[in-house]
N, C-alpha and C. Protein backbone atom coordinates (compact mmCIF):
# COMPACT_ATOMS: atom_id res chain seq x y z
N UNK A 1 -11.70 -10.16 12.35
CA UNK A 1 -11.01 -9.87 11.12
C UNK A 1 -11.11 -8.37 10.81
N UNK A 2 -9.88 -7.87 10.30
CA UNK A 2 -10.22 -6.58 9.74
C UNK A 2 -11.03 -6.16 9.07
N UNK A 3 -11.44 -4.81 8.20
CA UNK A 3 -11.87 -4.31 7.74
C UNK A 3 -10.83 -3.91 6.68
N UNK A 4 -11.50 -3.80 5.59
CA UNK A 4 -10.59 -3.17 3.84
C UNK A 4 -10.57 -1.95 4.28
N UNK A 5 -9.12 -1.34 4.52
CA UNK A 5 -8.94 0.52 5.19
C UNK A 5 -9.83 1.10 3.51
N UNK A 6 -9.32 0.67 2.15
CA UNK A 6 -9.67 1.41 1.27
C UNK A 6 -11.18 1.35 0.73
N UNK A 7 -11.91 -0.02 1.24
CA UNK A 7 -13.55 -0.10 1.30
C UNK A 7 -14.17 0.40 2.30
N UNK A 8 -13.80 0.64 3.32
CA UNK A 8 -14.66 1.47 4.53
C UNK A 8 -14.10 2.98 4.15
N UNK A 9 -13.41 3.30 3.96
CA UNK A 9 -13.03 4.60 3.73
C UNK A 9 -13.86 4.88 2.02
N UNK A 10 -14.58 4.32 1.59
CA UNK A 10 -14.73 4.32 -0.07
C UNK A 10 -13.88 5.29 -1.21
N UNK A 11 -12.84 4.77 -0.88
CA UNK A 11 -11.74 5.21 -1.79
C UNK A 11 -11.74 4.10 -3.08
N UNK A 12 -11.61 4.90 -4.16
CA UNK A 12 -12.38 3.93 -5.24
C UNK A 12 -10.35 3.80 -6.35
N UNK A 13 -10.12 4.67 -5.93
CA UNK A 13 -8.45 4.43 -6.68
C UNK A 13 -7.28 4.56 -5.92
N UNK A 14 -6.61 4.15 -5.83
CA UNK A 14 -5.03 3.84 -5.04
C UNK A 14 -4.17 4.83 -5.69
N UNK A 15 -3.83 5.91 -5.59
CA UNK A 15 -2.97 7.19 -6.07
C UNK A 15 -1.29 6.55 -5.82
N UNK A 16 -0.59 6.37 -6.75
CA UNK A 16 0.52 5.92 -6.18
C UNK A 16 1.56 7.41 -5.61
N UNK A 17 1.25 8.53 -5.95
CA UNK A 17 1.96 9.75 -5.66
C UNK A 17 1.64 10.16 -4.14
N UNK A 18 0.56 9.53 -3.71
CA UNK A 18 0.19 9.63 -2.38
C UNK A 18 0.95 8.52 -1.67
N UNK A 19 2.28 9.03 -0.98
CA UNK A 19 3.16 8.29 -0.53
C UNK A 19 2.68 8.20 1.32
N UNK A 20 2.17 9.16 1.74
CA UNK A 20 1.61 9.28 3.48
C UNK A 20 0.89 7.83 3.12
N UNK A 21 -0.04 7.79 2.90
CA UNK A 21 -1.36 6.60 2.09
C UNK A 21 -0.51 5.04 2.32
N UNK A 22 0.36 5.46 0.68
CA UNK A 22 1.04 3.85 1.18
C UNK A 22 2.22 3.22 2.14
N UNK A 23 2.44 4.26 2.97
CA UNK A 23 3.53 3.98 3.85
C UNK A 23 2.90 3.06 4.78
N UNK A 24 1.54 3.79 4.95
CA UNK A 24 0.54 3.03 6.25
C UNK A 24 0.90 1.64 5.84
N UNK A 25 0.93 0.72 5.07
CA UNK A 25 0.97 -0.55 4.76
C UNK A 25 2.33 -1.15 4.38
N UNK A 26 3.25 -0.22 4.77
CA UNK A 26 4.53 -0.64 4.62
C UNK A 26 5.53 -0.88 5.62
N UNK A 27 6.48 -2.16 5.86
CA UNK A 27 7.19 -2.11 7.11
C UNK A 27 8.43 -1.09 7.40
N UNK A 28 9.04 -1.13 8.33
CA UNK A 28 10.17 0.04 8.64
C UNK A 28 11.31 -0.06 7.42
N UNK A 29 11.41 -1.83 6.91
CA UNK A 29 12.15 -1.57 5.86
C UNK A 29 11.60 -1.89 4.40
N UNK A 30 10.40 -1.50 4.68
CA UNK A 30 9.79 -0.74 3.30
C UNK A 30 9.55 -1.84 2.17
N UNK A 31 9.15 -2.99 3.33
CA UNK A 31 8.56 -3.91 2.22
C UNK A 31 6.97 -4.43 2.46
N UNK A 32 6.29 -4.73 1.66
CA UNK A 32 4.49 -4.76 1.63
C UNK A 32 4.44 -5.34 2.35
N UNK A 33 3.72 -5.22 3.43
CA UNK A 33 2.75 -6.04 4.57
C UNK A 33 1.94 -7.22 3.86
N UNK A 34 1.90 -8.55 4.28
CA UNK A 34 0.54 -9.38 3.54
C UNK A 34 -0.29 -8.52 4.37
N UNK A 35 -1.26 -9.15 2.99
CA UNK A 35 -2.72 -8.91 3.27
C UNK A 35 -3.38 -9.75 4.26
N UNK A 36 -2.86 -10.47 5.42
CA UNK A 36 -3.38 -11.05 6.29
C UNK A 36 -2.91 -9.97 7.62
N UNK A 37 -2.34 -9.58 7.43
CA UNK A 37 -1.90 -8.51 8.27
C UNK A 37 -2.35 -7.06 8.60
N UNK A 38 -2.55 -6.32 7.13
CA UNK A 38 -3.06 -5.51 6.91
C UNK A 38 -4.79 -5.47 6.46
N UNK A 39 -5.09 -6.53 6.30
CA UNK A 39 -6.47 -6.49 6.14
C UNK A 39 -7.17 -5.88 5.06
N UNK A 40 -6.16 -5.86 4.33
CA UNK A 40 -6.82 -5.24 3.06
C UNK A 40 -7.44 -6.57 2.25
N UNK A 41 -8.74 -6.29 1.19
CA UNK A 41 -9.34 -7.36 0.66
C UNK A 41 -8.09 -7.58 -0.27
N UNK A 42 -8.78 -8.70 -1.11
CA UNK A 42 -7.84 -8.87 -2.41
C UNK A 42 -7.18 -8.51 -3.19
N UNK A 43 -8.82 -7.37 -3.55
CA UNK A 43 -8.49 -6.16 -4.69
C UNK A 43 -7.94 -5.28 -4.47
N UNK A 44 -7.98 -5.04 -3.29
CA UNK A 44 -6.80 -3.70 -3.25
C UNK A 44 -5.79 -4.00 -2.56
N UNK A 45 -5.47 -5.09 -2.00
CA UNK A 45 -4.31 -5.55 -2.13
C UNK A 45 -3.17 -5.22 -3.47
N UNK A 46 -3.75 -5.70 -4.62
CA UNK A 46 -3.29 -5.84 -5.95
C UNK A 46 -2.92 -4.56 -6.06
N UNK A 47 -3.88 -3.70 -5.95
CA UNK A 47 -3.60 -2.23 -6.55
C UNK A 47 -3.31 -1.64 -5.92
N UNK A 48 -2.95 -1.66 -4.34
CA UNK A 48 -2.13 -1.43 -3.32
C UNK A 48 -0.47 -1.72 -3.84
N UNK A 49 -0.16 -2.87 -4.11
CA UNK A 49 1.00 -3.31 -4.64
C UNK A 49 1.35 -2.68 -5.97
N UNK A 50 0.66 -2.81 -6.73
CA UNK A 50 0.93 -2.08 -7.53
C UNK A 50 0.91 -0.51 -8.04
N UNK A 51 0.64 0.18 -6.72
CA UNK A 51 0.64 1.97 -6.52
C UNK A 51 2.37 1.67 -6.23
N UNK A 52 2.47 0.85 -5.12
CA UNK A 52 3.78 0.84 -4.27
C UNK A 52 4.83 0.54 -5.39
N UNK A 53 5.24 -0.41 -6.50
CA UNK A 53 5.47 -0.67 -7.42
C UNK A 53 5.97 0.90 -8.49
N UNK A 54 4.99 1.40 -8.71
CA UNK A 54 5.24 2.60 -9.46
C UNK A 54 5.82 3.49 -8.55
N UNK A 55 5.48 3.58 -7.55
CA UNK A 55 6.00 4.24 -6.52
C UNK A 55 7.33 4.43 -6.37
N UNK A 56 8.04 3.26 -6.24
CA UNK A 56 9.20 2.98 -6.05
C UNK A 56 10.12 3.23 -7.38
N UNK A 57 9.43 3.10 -8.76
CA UNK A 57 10.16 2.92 -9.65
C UNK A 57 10.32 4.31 -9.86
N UNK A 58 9.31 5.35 -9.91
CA UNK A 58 9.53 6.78 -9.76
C UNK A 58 10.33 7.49 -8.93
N UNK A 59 10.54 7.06 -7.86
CA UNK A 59 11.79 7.32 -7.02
C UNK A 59 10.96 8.16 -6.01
N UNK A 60 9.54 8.19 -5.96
CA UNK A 60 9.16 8.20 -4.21
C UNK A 60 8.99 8.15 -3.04
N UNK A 61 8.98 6.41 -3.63
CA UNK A 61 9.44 5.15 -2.03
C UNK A 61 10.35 4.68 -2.25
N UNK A 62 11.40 4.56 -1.06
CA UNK A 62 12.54 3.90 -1.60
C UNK A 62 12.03 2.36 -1.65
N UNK A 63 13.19 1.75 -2.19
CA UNK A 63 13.42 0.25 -2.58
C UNK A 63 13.62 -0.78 -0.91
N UNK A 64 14.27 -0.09 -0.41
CA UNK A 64 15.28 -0.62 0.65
C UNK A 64 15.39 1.02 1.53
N UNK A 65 15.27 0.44 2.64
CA UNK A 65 15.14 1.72 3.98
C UNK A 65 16.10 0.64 5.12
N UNK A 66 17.01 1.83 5.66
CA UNK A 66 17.89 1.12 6.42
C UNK A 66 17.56 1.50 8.05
């Protein structure tokens, strides 16, 4: 089983302006990886999703990548 990238790394907050960061966990068309995939725990799953979330609504990440 994986490892939490954001608990081994002890990154304690999910920056949603840090777009390099959440791409890692995003597919080519720019939708969230499960967390069975990516190996992220629970919790930052959540706040993973929800960086990506603001992210998108700010007009960082797109919505849809073709």
């Amino acid at each position: 089983m994986k490892q939490c990238h954001f608990c081994t790394n002890n990154i304690k907050t999910i920056d949603y302006k840090d777009t390099e960061n959440l791409k890692r966990f995003l597919d080519p068309f720019s939708k969230i990886i499960p967390r069975k995939q990516t190996g992220l725990c629970a919790k930052h799953q959540r706040k993973f999703a929800q960086a990506v979330k603001r992210s998108r609504f700010m007009a960082l990440i797109p919505f849809v990548s073709r």
